[in-house]
Protein backbone atom coordinates (compact mmCIF):
# COMPACT_ATOMS: atom_id res chain seq x y z
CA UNK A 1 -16.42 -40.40 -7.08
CA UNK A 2 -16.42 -37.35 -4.89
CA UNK A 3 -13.69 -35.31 -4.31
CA UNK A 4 -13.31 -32.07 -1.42
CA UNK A 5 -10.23 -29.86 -1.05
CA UNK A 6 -10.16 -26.43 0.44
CA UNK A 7 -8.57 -23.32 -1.83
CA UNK A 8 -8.71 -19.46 -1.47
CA UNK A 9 -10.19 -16.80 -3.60
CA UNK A 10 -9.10 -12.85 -3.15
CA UNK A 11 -12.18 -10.56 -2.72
CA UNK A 12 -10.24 -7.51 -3.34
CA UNK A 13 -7.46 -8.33 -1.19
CA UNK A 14 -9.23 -10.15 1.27
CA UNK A 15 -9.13 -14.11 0.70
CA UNK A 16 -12.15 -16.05 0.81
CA UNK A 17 -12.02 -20.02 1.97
CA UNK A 18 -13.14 -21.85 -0.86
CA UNK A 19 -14.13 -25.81 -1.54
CA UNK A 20 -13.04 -27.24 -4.07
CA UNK A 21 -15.39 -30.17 -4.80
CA UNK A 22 -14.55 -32.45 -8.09
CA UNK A 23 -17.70 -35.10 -8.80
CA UNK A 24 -15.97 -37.41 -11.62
CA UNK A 25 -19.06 -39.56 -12.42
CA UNK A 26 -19.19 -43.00 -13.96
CA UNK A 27 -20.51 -42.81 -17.22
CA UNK A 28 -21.41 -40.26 -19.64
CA UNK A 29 -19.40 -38.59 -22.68
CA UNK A 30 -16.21 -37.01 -21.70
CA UNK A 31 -17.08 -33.44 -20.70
CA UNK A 32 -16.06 -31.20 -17.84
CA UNK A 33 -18.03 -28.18 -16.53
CA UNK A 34 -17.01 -25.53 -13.84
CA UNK A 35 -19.40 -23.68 -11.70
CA UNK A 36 -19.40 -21.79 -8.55
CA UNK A 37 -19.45 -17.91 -10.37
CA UNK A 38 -15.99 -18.41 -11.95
CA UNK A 39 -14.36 -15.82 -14.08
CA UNK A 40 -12.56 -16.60 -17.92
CA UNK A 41 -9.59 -17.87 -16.06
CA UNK A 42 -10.96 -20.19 -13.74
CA UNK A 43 -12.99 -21.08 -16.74
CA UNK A 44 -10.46 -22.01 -18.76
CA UNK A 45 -8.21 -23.63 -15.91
CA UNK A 46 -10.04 -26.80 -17.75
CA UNK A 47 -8.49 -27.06 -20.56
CA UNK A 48 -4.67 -26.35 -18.51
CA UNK A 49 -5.79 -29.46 -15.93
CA UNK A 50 -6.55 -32.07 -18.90
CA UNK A 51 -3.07 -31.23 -20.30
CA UNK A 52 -1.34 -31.08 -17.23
CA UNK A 53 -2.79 -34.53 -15.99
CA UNK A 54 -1.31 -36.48 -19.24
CA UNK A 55 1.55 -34.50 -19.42
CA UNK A 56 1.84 -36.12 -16.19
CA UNK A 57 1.64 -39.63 -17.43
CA UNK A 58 -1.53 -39.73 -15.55
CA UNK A 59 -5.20 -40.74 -17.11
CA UNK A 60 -7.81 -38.01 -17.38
CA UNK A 61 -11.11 -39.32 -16.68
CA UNK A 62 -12.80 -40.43 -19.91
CA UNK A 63 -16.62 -39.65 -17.82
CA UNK A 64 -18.61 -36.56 -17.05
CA UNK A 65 -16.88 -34.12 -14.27
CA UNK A 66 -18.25 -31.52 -12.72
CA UNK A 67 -16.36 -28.46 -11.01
CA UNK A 68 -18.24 -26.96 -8.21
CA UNK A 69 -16.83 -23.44 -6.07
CA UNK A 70 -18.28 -22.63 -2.96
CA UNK A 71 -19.08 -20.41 -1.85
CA UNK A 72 -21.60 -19.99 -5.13
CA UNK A 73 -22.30 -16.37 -4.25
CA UNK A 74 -18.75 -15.01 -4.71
CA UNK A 75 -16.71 -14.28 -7.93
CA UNK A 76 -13.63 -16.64 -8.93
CA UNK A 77 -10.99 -15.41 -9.90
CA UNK A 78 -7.13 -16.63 -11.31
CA UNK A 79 -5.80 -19.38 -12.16
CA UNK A 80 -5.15 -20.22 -8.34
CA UNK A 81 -7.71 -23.21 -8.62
CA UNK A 82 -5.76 -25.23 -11.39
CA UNK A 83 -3.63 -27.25 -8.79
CA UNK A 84 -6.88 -28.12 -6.59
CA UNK A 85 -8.94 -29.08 -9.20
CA UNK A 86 -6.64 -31.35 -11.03
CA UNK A 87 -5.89 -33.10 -7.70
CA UNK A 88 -9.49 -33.37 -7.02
CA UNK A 89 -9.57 -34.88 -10.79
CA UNK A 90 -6.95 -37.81 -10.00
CA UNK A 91 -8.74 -38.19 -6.80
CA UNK A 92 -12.06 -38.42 -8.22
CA UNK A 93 -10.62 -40.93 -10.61
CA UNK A 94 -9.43 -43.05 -8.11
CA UNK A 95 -5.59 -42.54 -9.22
CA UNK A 96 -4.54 -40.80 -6.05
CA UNK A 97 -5.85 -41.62 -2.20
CA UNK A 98 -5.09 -39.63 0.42
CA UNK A 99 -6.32 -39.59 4.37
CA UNK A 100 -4.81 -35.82 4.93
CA UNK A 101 -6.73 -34.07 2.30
CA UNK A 102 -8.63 -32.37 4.45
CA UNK A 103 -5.98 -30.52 5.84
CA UNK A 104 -4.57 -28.50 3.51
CA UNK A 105 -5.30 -25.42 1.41
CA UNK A 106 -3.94 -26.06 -1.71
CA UNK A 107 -3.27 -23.25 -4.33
CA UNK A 108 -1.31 -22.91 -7.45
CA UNK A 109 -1.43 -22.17 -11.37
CA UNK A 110 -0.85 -25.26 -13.73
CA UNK A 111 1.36 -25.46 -16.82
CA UNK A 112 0.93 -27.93 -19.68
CA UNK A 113 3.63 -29.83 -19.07
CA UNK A 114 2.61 -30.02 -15.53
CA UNK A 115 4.71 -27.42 -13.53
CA UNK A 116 3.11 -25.26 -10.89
CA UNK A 117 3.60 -21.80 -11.70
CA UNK A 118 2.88 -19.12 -9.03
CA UNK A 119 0.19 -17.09 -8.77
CA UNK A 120 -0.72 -13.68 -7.05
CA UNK A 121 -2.05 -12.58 -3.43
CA UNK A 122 -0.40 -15.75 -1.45
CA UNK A 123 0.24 -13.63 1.43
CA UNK A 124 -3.38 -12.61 2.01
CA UNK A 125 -4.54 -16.32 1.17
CA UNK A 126 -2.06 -17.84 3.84
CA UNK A 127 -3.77 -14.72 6.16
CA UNK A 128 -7.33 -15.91 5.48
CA UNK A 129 -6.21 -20.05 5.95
CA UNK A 130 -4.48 -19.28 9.45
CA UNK A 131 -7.70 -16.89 10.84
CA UNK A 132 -9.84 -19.80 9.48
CA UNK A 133 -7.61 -22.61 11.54
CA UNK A 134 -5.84 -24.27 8.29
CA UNK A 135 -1.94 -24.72 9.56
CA UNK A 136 -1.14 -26.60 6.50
CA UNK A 137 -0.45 -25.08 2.92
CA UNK A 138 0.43 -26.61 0.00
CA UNK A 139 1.81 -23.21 -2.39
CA UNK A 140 3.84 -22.56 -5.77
CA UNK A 141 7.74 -23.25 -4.78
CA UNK A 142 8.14 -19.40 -5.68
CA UNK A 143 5.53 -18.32 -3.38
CA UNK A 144 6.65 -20.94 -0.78
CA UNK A 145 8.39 -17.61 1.40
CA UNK A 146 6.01 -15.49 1.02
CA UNK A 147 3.05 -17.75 2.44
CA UNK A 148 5.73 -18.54 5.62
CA UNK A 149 5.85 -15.06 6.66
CA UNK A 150 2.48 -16.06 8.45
CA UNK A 151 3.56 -18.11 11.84
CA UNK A 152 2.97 -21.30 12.80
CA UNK A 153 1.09 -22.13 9.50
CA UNK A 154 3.05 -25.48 7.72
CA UNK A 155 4.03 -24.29 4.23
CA UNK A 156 5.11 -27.07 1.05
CA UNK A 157 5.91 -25.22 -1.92
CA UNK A 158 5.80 -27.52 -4.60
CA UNK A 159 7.24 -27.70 -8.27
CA UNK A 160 4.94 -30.05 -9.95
CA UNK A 161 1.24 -31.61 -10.22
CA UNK A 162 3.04 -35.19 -9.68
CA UNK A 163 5.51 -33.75 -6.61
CA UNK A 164 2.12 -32.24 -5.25
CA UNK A 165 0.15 -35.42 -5.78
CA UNK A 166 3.36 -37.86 -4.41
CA UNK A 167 3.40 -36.02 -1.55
CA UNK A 168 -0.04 -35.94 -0.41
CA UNK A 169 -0.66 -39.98 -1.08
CA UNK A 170 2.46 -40.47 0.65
CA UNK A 171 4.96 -41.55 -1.28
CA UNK A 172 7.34 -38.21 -1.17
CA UNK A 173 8.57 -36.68 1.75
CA UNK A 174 8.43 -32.43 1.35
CA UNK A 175 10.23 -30.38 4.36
CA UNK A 176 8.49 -27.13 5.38
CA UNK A 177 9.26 -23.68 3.94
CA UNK A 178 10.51 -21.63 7.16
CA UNK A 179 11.53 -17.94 6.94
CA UNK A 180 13.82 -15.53 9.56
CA UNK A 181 11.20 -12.41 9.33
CA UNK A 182 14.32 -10.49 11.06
CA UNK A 183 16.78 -11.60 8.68
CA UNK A 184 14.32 -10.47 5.75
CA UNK A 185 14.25 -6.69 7.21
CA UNK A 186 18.24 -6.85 7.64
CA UNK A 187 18.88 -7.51 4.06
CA UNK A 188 15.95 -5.39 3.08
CA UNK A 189 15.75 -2.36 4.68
CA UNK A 190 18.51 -0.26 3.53
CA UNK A 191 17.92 2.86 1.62
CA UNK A 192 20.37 3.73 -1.42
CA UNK A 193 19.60 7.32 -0.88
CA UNK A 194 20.11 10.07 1.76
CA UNK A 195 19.05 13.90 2.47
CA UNK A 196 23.15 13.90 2.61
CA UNK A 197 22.82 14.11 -0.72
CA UNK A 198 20.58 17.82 -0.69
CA UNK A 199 22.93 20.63 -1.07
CA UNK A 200 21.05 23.44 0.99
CA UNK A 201 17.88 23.41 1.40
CA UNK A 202 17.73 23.56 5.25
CA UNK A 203 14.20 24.98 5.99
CA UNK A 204 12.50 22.15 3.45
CA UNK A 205 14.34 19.61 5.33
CA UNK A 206 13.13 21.16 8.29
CA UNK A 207 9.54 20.88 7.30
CA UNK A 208 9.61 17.42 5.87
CA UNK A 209 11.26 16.80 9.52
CA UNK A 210 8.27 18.04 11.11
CA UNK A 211 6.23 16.14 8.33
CA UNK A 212 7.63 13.08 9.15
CA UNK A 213 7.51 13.89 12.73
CA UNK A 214 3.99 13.81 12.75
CA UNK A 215 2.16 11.85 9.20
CA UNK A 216 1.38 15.29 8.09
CA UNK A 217 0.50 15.64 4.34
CA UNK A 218 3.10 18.30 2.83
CA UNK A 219 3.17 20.64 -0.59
CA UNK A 220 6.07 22.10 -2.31
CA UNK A 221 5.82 24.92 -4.22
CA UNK A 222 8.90 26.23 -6.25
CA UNK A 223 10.40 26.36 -9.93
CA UNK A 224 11.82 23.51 -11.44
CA UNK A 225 15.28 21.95 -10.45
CA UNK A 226 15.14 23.50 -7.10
CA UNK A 227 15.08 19.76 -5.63
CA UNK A 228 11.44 18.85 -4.71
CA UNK A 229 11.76 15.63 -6.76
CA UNK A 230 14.82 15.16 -4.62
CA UNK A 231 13.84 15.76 -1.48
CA UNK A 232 10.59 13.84 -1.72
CA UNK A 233 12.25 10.63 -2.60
CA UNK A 234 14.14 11.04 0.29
CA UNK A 235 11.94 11.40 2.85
CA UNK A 236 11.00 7.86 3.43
CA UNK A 237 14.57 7.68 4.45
CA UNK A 238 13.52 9.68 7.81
CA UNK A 239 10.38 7.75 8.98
CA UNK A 240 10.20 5.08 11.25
CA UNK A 241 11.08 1.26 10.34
CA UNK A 242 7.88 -0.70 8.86
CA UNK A 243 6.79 -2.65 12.40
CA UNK A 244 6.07 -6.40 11.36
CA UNK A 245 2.05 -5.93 11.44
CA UNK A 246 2.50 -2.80 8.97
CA UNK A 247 4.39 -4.91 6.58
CA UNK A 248 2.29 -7.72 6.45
CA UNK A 249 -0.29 -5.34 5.54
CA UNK A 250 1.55 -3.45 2.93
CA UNK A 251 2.83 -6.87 1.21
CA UNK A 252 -0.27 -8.54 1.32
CA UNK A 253 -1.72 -5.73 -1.20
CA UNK A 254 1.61 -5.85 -3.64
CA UNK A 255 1.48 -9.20 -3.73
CA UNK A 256 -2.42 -9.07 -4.89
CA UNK A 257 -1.36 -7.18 -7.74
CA UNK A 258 1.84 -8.92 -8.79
CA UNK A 259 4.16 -6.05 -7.64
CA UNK A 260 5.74 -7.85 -4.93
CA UNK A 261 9.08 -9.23 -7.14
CA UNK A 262 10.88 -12.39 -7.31
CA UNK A 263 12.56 -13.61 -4.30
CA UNK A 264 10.60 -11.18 -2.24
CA UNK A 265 8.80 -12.48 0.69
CA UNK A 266 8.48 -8.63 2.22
CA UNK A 267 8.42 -5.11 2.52
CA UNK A 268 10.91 -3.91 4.46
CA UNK A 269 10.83 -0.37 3.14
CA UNK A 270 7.82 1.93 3.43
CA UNK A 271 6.74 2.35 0.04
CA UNK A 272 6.82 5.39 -2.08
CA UNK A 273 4.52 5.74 -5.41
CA UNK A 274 5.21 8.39 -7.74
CA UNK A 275 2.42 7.99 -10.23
CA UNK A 276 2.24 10.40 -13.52
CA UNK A 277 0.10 13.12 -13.91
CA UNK A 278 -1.69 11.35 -16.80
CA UNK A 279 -3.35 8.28 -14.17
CA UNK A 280 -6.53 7.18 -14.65
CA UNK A 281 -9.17 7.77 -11.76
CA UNK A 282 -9.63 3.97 -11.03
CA UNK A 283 -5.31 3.66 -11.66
CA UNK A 284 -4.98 6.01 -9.03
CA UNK A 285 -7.77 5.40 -6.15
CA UNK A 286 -8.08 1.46 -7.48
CA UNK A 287 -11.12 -0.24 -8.94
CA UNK A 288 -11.58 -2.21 -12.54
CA UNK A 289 -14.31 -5.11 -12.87
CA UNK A 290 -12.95 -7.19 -10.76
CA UNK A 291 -11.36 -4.61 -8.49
CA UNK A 292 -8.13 -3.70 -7.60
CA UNK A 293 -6.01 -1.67 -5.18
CA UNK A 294 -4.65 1.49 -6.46
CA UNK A 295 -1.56 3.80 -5.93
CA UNK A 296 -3.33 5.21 -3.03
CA UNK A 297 -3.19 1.86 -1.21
CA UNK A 298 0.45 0.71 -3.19
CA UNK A 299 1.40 3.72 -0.71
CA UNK A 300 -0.37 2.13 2.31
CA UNK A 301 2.21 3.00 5.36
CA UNK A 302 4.42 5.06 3.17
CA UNK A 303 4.50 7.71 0.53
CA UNK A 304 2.50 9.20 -2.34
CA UNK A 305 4.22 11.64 -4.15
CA UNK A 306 2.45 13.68 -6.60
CA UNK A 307 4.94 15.83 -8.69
CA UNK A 308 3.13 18.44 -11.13
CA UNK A 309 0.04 18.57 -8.99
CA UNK A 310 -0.88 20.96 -10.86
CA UNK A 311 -1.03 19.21 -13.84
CA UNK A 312 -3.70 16.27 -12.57
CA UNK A 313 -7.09 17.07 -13.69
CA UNK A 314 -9.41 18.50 -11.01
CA UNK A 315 -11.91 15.34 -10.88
CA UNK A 316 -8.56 13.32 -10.26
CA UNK A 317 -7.60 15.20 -7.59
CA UNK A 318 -10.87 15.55 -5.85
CA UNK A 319 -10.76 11.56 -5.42
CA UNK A 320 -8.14 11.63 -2.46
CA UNK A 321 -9.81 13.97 -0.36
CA UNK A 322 -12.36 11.85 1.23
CA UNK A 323 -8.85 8.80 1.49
CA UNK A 324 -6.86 11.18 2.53
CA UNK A 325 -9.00 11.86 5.93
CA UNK A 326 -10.37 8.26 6.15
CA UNK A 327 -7.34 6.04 5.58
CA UNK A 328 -9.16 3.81 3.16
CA UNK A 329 -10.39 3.50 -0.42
CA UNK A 330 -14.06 2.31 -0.78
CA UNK A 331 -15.31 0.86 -4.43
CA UNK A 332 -18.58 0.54 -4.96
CA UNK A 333 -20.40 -1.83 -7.75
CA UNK A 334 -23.31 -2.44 -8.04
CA UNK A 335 -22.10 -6.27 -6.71
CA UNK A 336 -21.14 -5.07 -3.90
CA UNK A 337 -18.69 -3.14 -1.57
CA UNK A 338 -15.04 -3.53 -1.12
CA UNK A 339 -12.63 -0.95 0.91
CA UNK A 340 -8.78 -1.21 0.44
CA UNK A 341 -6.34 0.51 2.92
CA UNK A 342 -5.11 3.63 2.32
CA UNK A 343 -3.01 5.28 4.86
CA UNK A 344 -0.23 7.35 3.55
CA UNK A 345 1.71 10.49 3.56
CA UNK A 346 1.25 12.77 0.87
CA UNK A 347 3.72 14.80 -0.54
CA UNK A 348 2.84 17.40 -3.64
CA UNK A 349 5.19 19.42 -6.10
CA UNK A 350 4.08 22.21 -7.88
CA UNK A 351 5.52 25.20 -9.71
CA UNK A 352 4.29 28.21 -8.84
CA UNK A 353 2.75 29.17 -12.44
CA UNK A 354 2.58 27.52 -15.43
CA UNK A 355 6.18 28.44 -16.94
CA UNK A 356 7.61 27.99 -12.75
CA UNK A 357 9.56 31.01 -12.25
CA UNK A 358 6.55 33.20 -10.54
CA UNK A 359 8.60 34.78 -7.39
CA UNK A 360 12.02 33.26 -8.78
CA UNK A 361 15.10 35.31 -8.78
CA UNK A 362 16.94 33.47 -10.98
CA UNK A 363 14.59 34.35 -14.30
CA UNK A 364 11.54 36.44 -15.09
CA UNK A 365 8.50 34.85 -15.00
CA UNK A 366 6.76 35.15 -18.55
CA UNK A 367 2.95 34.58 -16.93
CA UNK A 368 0.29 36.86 -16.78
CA UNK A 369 -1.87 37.09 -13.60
CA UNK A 370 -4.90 35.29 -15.12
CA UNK A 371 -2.80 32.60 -16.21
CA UNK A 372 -1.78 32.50 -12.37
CA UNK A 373 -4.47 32.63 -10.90
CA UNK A 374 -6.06 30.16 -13.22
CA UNK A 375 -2.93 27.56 -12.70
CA UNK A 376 -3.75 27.28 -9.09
CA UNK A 377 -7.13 27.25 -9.44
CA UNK A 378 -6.79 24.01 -10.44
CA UNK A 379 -6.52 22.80 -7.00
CA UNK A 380 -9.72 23.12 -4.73
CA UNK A 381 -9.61 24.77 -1.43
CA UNK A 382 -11.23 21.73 0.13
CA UNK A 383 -8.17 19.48 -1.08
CA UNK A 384 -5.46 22.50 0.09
CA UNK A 385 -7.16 22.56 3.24
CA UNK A 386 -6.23 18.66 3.91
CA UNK A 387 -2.79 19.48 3.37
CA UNK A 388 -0.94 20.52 6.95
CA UNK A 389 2.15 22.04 5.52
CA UNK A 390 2.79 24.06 2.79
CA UNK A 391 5.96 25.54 1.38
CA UNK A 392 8.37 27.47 -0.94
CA UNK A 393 11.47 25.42 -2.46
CA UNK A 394 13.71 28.34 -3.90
CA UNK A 395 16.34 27.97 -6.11
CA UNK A 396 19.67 27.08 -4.97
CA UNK A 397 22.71 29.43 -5.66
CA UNK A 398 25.82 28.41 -7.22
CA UNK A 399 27.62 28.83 -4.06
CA UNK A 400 25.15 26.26 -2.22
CA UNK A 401 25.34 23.90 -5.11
CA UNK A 402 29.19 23.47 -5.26
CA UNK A 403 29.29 23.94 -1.41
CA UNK A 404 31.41 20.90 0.14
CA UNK A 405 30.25 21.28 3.88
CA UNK A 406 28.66 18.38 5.59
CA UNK A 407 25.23 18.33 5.02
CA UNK A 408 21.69 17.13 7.11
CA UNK A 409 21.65 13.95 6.54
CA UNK A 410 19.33 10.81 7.18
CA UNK A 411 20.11 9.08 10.22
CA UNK A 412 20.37 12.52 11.92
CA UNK A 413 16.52 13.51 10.57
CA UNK A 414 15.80 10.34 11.12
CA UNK A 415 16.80 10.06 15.56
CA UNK A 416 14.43 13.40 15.82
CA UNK A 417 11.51 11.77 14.26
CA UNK A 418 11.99 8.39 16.00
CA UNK A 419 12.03 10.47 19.11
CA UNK A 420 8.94 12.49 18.48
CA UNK A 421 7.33 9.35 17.10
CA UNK A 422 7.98 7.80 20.53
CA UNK A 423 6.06 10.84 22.18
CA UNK A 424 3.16 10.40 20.14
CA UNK A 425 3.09 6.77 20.95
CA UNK A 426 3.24 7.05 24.38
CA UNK A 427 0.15 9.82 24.52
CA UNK A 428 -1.86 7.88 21.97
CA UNK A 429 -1.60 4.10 24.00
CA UNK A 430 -5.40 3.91 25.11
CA UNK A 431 -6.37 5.95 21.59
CA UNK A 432 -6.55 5.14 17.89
CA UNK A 433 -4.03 7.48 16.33
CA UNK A 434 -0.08 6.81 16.90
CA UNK A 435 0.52 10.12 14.71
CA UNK A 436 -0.47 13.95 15.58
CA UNK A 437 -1.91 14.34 11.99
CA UNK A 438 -4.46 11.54 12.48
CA UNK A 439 -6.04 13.66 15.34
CA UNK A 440 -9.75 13.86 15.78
CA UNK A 441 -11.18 17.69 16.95
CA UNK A 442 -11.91 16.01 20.12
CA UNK A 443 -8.26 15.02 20.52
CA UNK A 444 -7.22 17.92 19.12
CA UNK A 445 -9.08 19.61 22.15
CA UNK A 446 -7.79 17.43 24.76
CA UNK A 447 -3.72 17.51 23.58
CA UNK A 448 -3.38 20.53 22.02
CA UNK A 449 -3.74 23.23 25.12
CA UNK A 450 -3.11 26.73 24.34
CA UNK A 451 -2.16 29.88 26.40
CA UNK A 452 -2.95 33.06 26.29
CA UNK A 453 -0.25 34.13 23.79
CA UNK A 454 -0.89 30.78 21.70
CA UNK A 455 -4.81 31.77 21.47
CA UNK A 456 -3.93 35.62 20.79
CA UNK A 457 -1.59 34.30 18.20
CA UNK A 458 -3.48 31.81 16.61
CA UNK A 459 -7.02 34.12 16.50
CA UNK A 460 -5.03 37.07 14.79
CA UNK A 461 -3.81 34.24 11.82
CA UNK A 462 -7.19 32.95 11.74
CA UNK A 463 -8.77 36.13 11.47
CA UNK A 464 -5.82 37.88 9.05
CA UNK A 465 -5.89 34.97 6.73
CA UNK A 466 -9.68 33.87 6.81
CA UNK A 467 -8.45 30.20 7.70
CA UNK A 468 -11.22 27.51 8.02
CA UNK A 469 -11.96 25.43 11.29
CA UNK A 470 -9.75 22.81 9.21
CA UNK A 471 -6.84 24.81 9.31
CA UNK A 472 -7.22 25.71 12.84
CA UNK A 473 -7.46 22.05 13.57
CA UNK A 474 -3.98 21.59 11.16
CA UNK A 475 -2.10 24.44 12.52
CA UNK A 476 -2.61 22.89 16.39
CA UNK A 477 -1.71 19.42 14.80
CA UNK A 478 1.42 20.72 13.35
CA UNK A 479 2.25 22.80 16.37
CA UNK A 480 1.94 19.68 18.63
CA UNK A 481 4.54 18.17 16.45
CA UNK A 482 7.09 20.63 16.79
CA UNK A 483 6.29 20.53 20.27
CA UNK A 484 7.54 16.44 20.31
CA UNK A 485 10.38 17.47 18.41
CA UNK A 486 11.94 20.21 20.54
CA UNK A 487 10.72 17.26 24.00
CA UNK A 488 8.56 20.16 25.28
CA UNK A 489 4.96 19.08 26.79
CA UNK A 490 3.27 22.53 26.26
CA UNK A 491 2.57 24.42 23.00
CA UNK A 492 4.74 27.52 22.55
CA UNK A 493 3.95 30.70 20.63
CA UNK A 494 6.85 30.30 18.30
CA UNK A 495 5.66 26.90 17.52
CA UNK A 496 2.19 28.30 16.73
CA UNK A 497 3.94 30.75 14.89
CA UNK A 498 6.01 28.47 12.56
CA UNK A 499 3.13 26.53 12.28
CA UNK A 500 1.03 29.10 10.24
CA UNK A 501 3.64 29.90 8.41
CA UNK A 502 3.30 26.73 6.95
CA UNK A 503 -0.20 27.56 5.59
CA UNK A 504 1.29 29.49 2.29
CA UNK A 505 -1.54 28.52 0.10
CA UNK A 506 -4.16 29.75 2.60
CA UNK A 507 -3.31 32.82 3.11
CA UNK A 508 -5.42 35.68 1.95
CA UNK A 509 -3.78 37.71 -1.26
């Protein structure tokens, strides 16, 4: 007997709709055979269905059974077929009958004793069902929340194969899984940090204002313990809320990796990554075999810090410079294509020189030039020139450090950048980009209007400093920022003005 039921594969972290058809025929020795391009886990899914079904105190079909996955053409992978296929199994048998089969997109990972265990990437799955006009789910109890983020799609989380198979013939009555997506921001939203918490430090939390301000990529350059770990960490603190569409799309990647927690149905928070100097190409831009988001798209619609910048090797480094303009990862195989998201902030620390004190007043610096020079040669020019701000962190005196005035803190950063945020909205409406920093030259032409002093300004930097057409491009972008900030329409010379100043590393020695 024939059996059909509809499942989802990830692609990446794209779902694919997937049939599920079981053929349990009537004679033959007892032997069971998957195809459809499955991986080792949906190969082995097998052997967790047979036990699950007896566990069950059901009877596994004694005949020949064969496992088909369509489409044939695309790679299986998880164990997010074992609830499907063992239904299809009793079905096939002629144990369990059911007229609403059809319906449903059933997913879930089998234990021995028959338990449904849940599996990774429901989010996306429940994405792909909806846009393929499924409004019924049936979904690990864990992942029951996750998959009712999506509206009006019915979600039944289930516990077991037998409360799965009870409830489809009939016999059990399951109530919907239905989430508050407000409530979920409420109680997760909250940050348990604050630029409060920065003793001094007023003209990097002025940049990182302007950064913020804008989506403009920022470096730090100073010696260590002057509070770039600190005020990195911090600055997601300052940006604007995750909007529901942006954290859909940042959960539906953690949860294809198995980052998104227990009890976690969303992202409330923009995300910050702080990966180690020691990552891995594919670790840090994604790929594998089968592949797989990396930190650049873990930091999709928030933050990538990367302290000792220094420190990454140069091929690793080179890697985000083509992301960092795009706003997406693309991994080739030889397969085929697959491009992740990748639209982030990124924030840099650095010392100055390999020891860190180079310009420090608080202890010699025990480098020679060459070993200087050849320290921050390890970043390209091409990959400094995608950076919009760049600046010093110095030291903080003893006075500064125990100083018990009121700081800067969040929620004050934070109304300036909402604010200019606002501004940029409102100009961008009919256009892609909603942030200065995502500017095309064209835009950059049509929104960023200079004077006479602006142009006499900016041509003596360019020409002083041998900037590229890049930076000219940046220093506009940035000056257009601190333009929203201050609520002014046109571009000022002292804006200009702080705006190159934020070009440190380009400057000519």
């Amino acid at each position: 007997m024939l059996a059909k039921l509809y499942s989802v594969t990830l692609v990446g972290i794209d779902g694919v709709i997937c049939e599920v058809e079981v053929d349990v025929a009537r004679g033959g020795f007892e032997k069971s055979l998957i195809v459809g391009l499955p991986d080792a886990a949906v190969k082995e899914s097998i052997e967790r269905v047979k036990s699950a079904i007896i566990n069950c105190g059901y009877e596994y079909p004694k005949t020949q059974s064969l496992i088909n996955l369509a489409p044939a053409d695309v790679k299986k992978a998880g164990p997010a077929f074992d609830l499907p296929i063992a239904l299809g199994m009793l079905i096939g048998k002629g144990t369990l009958a059911s007229a609403v089969l059809n319906d449903f997109v059933i997913i879930g990972e089998l234990a021995l004793d028959g338990r449904v265990r849940e599996v990774n990437g429901v989010l996306s799955m429940a994405m792909t069902a909806a846009a393929n006009g499924f409004k019924r789910m049936i979904v690990p109890l864990e992942n029951a929340e996750e998959a009712a983020v999506v509206q009006d799609m019915e979600v039944y989380g289930v516990g077991s194969l037998t409360q799965a198979a009870g409830f489809l013939s009939g016999q059990l009555a399951l109530e919907t899984t239905a989430v508050d997506i407000d409530k979920l921001f409420d109680a997760a939203s909250n940050y348990e940090v604050d630029f409060a918490d920065v003793k001094g430090q007023e003209s990097a939390k002025r940049a990182l204002t302007i950064a913020a301000a804008g989506g403009h990529n920022i470096m730090m350059i100073g010696p260590p313990g002057a509070g770039k770990t600190m005020l990195s960490q911090r600055l997601a603190t300052i940006l604007p809320g995750l909007s529901v569409e942006e954290s859909l799309e940042t959960t539906r990647i953690y949860s294809s990796v198995g980052l998104l927690g227990k009890g976690r149905a969303l992202l409330a928070t923009r995300p910050i990554r702080m990966p180690h100097h020691t990552a891995s190409g594919p670790a840090l831009v994604g790929g594998g075999t089968n592949p797989r988001p990396g930190e650049l798209s873990l930091a999709h619609f928030g933050i990538l810090f990367l302290d000792e910048f220094a420190e990454f090797p140069r091929h690793i480094l080179e890697m985000i410079r083509q992301p960092l303009e795009d706003g997406f990862v693309t991994v080739s195989r030889a397969k085929g294509t697959i491009r992740f998201p990748a639209q982030f902030m990124l924030v840099a620390a650095m010392n100055p020189c390999p020891c860190g004190y180079f310009g420090s007043d608080s202890r010699r610096c025990k480098c020679t030039p060459g070993q200087i020079e050849r320290y921050m040669s390890k970043i390209s020019g091409p990959l400094v020139d995608r950076i919009d701000i760049h600046i010093d962190v110095p030291a903080i005196s003893f006075s500064k450090l125990r100083s018990k005035s009121d700081q800067l803190d969040s929620a004050t950063m934070r109304e300036d950048v909402v604010r200019a945020r606002d501004v940029q909205g409102k100009r961008f409406s009919d256009d892609k980009p909603m942030t200065n920093a995502r500017m095309s030259h064209k835009q950059v032409r049509t929104f960023c209007e200079l004077d006479q002093a602006c142009e006499m300004l900016l041509k003596q930097a360019m020409t002083e400093f041998g900037l590229s057409a890049r930076a000219h491009d940046k220093i506009c972008k940035v000056a257009r920022t601190i333009a929203d900030l201050a609520g002014v329409e046109n571009i000022q010379p002292e804006y200009i003005a702080e705006a190159v100043s934020y070009r440190k590393l380009d400057r000519k020695l």
